[in-house]
Each structure stands twice: as C-alpha cells, then as structure tokens.
N, C-alpha and C. Protein backbone atom coordinates (compact mmCIF):
# COMPACT_ATOMS: atom_id res chain seq x y z
N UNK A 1 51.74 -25.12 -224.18
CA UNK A 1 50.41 -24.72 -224.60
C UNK A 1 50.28 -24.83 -226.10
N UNK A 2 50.68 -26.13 -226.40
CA UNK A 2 51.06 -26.20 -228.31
C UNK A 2 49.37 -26.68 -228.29
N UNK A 3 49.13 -25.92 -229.71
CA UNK A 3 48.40 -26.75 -230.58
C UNK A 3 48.18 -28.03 -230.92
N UNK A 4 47.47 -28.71 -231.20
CA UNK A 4 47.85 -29.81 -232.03
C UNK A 4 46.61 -30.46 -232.71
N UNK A 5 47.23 -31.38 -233.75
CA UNK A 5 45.69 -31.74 -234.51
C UNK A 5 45.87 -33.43 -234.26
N UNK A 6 45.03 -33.86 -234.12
CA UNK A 6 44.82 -35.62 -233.58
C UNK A 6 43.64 -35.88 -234.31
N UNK A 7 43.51 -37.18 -235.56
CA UNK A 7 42.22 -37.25 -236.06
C UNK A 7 41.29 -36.45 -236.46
N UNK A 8 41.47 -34.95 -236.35
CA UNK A 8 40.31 -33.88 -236.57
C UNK A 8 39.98 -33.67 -235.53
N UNK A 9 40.47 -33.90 -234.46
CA UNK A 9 39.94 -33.03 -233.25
C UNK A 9 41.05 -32.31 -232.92
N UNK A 10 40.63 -30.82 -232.72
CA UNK A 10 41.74 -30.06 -232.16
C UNK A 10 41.89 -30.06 -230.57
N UNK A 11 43.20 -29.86 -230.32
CA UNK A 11 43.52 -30.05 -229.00
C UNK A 11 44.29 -28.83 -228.42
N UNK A 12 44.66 -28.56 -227.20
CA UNK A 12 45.55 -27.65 -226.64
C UNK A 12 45.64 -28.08 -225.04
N UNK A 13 46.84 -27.49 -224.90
CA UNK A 13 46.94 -28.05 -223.02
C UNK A 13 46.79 -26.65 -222.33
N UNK A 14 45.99 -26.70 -220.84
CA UNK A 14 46.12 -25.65 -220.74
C UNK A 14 47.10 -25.64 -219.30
N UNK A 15 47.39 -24.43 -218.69
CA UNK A 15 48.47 -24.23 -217.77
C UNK A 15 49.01 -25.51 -216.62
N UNK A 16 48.03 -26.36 -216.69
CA UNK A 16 48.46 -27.74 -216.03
C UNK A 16 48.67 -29.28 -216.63
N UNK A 17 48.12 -28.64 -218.11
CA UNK A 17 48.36 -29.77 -218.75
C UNK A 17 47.54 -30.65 -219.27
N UNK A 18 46.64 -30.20 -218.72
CA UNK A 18 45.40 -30.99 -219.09
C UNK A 18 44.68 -30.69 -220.39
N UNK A 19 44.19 -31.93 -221.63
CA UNK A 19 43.50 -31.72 -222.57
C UNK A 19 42.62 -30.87 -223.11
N UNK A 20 42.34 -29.44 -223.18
CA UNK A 20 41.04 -29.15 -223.23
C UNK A 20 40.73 -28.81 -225.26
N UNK A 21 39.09 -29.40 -225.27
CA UNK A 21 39.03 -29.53 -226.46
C UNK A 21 38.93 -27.66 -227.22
N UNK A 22 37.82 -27.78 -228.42
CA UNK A 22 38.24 -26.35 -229.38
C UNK A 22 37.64 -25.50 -228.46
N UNK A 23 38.29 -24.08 -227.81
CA UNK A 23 37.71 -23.18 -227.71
C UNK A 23 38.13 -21.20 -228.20
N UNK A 24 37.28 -21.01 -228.84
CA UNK A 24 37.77 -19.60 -230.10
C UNK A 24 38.83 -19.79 -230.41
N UNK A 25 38.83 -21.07 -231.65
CA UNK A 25 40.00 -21.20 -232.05
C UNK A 25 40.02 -20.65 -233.64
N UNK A 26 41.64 -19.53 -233.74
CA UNK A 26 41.65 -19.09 -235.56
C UNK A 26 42.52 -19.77 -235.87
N UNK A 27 42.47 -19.61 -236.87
CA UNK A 27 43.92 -19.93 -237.62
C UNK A 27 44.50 -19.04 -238.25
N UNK A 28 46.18 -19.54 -238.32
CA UNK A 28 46.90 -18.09 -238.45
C UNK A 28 48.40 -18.99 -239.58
N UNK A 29 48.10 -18.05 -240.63
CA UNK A 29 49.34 -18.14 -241.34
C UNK A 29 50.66 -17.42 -240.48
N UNK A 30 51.93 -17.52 -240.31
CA UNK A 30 53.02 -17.27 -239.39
C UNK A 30 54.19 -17.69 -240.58
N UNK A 31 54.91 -16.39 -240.81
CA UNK A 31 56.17 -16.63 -241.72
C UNK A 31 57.43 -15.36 -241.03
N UNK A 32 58.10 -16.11 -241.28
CA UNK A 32 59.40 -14.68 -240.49
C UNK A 32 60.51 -14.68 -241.91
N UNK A 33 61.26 -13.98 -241.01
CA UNK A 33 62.24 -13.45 -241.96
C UNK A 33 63.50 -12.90 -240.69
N UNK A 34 64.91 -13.86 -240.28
CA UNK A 34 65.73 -13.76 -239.39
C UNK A 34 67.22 -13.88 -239.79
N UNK A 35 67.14 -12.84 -239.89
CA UNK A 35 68.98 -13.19 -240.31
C UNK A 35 70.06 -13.69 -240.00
N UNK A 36 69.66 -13.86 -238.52
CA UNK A 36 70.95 -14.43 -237.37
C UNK A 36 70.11 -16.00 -237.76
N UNK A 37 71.41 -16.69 -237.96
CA UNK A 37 71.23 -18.46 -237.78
C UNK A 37 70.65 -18.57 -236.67
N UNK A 38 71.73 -18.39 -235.19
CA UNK A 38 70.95 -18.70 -234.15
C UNK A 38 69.64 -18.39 -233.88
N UNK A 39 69.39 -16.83 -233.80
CA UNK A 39 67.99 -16.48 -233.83
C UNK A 39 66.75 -16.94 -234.86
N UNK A 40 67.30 -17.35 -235.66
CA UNK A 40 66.45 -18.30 -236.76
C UNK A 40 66.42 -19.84 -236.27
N UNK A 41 67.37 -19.90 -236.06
CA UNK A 41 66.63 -21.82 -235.19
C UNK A 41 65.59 -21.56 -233.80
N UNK A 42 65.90 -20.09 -233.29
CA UNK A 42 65.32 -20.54 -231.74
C UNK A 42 63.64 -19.99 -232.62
N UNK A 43 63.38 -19.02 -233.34
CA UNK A 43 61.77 -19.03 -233.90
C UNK A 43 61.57 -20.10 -234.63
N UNK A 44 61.93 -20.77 -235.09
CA UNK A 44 61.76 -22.12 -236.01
C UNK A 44 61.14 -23.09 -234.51
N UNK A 45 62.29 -23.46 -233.64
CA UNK A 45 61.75 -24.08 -232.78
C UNK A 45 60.73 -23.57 -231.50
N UNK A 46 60.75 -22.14 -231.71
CA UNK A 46 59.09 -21.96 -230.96
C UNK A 46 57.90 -21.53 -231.64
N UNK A 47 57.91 -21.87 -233.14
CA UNK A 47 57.11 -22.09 -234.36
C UNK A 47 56.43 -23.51 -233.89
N UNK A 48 57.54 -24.52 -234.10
CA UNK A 48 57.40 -26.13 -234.36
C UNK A 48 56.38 -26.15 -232.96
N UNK A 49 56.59 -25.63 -231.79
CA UNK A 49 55.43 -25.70 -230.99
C UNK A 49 53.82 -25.84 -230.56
N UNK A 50 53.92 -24.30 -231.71
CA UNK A 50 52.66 -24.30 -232.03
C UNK A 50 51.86 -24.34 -233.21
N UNK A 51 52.69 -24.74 -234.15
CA UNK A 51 51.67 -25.42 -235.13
C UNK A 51 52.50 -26.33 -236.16
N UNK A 52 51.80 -26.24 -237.44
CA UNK A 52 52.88 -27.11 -238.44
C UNK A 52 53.75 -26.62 -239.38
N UNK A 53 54.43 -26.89 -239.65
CA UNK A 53 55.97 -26.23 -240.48
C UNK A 53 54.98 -26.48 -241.69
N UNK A 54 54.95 -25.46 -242.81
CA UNK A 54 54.66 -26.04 -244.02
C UNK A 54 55.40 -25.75 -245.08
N UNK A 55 56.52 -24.27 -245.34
CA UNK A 55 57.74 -24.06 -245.89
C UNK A 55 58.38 -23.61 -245.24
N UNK A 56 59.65 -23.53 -246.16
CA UNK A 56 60.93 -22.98 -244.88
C UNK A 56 60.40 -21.88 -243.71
N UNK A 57 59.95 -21.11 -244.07
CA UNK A 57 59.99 -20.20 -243.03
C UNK A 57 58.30 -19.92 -242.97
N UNK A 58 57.76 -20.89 -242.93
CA UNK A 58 56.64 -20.63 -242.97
C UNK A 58 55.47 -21.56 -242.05
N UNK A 59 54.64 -21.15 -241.31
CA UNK A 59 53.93 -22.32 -240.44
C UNK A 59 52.18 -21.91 -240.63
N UNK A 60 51.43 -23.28 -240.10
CA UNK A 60 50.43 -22.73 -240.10
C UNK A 60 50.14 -22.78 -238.50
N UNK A 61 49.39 -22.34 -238.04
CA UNK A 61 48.69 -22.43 -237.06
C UNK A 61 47.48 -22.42 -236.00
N UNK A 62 47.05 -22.71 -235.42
CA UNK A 62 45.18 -22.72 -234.65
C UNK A 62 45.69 -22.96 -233.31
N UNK A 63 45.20 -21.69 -233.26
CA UNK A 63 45.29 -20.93 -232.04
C UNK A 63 43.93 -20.15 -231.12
N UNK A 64 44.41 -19.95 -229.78
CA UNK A 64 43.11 -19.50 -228.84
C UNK A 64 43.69 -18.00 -228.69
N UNK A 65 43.25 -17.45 -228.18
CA UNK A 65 43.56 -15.86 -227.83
C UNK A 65 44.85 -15.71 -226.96
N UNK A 66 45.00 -17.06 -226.13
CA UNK A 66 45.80 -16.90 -225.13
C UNK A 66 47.26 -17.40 -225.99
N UNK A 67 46.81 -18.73 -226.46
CA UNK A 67 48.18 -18.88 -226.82
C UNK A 67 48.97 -18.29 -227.96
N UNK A 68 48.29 -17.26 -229.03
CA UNK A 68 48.29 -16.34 -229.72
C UNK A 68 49.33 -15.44 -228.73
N UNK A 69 48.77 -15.04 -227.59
CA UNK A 69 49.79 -14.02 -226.74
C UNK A 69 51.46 -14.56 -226.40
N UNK A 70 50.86 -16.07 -225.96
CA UNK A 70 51.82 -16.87 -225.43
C UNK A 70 53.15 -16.39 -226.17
N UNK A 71 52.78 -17.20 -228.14
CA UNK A 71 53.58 -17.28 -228.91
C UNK A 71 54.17 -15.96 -229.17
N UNK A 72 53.44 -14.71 -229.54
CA UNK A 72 54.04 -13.06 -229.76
C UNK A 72 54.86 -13.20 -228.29
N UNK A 73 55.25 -13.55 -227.71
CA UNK A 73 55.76 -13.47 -226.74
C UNK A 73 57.01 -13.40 -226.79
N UNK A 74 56.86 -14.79 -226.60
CA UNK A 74 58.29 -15.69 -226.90
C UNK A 74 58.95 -15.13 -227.96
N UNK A 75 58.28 -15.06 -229.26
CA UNK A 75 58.68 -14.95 -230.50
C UNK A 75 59.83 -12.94 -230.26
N UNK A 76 58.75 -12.37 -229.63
CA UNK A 76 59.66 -11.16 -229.19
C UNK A 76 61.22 -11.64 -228.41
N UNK A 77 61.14 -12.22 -227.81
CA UNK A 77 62.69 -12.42 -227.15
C UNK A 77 63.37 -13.09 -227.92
N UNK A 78 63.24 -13.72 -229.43
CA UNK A 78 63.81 -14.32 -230.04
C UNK A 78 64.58 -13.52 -231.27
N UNK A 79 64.10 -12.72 -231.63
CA UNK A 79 64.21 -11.81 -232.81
C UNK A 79 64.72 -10.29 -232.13
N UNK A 80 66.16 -9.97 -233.25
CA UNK A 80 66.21 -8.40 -233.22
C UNK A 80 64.87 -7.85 -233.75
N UNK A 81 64.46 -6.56 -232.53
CA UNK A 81 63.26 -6.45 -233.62
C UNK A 81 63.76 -5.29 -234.71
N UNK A 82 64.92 -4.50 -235.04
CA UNK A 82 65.53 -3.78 -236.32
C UNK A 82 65.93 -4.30 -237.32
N UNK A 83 66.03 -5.40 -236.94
CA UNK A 83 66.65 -6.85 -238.20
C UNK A 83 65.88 -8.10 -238.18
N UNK A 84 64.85 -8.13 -237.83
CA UNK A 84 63.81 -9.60 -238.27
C UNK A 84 63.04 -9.10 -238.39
N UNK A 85 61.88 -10.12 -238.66
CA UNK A 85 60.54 -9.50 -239.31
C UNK A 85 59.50 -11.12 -238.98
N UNK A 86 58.33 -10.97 -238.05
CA UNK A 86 57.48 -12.11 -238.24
C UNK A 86 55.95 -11.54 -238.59
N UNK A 87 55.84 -12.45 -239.38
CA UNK A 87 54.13 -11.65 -239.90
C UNK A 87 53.29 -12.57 -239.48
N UNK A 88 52.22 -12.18 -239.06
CA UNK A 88 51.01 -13.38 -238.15
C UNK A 88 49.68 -12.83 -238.68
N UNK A 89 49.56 -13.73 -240.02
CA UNK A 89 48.08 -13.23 -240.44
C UNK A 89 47.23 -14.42 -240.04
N UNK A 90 45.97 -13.78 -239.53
CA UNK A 90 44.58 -14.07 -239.00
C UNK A 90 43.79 -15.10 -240.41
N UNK A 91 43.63 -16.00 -240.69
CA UNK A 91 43.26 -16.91 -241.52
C UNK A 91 41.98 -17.08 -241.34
N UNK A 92 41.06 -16.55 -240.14
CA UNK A 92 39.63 -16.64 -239.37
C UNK A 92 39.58 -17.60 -238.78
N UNK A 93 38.46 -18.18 -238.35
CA UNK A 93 37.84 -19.14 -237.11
C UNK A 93 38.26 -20.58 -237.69
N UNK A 94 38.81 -21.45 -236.34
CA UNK A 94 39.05 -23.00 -236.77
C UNK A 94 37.71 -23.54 -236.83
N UNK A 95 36.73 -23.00 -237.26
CA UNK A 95 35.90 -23.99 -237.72
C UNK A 95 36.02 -25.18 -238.76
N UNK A 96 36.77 -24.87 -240.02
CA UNK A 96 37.38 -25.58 -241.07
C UNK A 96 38.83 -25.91 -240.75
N UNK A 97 39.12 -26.56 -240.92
CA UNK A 97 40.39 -26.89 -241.13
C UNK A 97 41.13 -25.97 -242.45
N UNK A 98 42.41 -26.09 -241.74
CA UNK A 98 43.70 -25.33 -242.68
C UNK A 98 43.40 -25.99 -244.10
N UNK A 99 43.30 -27.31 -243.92
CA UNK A 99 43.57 -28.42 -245.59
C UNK A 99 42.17 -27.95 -246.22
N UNK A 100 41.10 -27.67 -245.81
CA UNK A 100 39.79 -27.38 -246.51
C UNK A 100 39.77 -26.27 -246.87
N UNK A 101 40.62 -25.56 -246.67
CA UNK A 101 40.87 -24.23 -246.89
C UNK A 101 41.42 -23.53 -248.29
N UNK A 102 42.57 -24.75 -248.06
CA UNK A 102 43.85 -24.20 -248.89
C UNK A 102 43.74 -24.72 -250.05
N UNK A 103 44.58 -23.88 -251.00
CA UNK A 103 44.38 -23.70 -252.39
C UNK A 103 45.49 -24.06 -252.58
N UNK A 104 46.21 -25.15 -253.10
CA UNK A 104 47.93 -25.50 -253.38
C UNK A 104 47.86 -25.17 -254.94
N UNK A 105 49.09 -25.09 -255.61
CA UNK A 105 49.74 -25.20 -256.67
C UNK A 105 51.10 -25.50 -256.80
N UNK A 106 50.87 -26.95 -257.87
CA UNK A 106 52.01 -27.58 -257.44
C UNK A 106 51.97 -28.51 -256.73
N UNK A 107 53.67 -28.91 -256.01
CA UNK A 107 53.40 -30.06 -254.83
C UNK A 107 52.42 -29.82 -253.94
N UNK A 108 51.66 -30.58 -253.31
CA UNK A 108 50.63 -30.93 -252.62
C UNK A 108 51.14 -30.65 -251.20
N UNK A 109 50.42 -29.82 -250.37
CA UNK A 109 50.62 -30.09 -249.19
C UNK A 109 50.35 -31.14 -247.88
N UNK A 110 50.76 -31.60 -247.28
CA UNK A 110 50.93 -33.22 -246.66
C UNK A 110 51.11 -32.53 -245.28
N UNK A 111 50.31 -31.97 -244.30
CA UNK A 111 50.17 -31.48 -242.88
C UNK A 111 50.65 -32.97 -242.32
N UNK A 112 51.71 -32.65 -241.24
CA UNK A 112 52.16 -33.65 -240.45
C UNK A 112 51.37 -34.23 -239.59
N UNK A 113 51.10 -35.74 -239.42
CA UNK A 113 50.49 -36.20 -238.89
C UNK A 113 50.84 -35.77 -237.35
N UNK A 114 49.73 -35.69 -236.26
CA UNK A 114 50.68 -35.46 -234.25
C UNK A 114 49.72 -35.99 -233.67
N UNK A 115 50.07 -37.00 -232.89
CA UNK A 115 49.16 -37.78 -231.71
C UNK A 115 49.85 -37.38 -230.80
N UNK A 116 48.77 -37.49 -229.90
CA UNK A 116 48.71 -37.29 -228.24
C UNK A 116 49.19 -38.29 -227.66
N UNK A 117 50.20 -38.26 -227.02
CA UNK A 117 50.44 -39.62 -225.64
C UNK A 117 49.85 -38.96 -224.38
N UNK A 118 49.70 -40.21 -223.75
CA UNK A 118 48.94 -39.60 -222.21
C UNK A 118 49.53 -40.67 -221.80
C-alpha cells in the first residue's frame, strides 16, 4: 500500500492492488531515531515503502488515513518502544507537492524519480 509519485500524479494500491488515484491525501515529514542496527534497517526499509528517503533518517511522505495506520503499525513492531523514537509530523493536505513546499538550504533536494510497472 506504498505511496508513490509518477509524473505528478499521485498513486497508491489498494488491498488488491489495484491503482487508485489521490484520495485525502497529507503529507507527512517521518524521522526516527533507533539504536539497534538491525532494528534500524527493518524502519529504514518500511520507510523506503512508503515514501522518499530524503536524509539519513529522515523521509517524506503522502499518505491516506489508512495507510498512515498501515505504516504506525508496522513501524510499532519494529522499534523498542523505551529505546527508539519515530516522529510523524502532519505537513497538511497533498494538494501541493512536498518540492513546492520546501524551503532547502544548501544542497538541493533531488526527490527520487518512481514509475509504475503494470
């Protein structure tokens, strides 16, 4: 149920797989803090899922209500919760895009290109 961005159209699959286009979609800054290696690769790789890596420990993401749950989910079985820490701030509605948004200083941010195969 990943995110993804194709040309400016946002995308998401829903429980069968199928394409469906934007619906109440936010966007959400997502940064952790994991002390265990292992437990730090397995949120890294159910980060990379749903949205884009943009620093080390840091992602962006556009998200629906559901897969918002999906991810707190997962992300709970991944992390001690007495010794990690993930913060999931609300960025507001995907009406704009993340890049129209953002304010860099410094190197430039370069959002990874992701196409769809079908």
């Amino acid at each position: 149920m990943a995110a993804r961005r194709c040309a400016g159209v946002h995308w998401h699959h829903d429980a069968v797989g199928l394409a469906v286009g934007n619906v109440q979609r936010r966007n959400y800054l997502v940064t952790y803090d994991v002390r265990d290696d292992r437990r730090r690769n397995a949120v890294f790789k159910t980060l990379n899922g749903f949205g884009d890596h943009a620093q080390y420990s840091v992602f962006f993401c556009e998200l629906n209500g559901r897969e918002l749950a999906v991810l707190r989910t997962q992300l709970r079985t991944h992390i001690n919760q007495s010794e990690d820490q993930v913060l999931i701030l609300d960025l507001g509605r995907g009406e704009m895009s993340l890049e129209e948004n953002l304010q860099v200083i410094g190197r430039g941010y370069d959002p990874p290109v992701r196409t769809i195969v079908i």
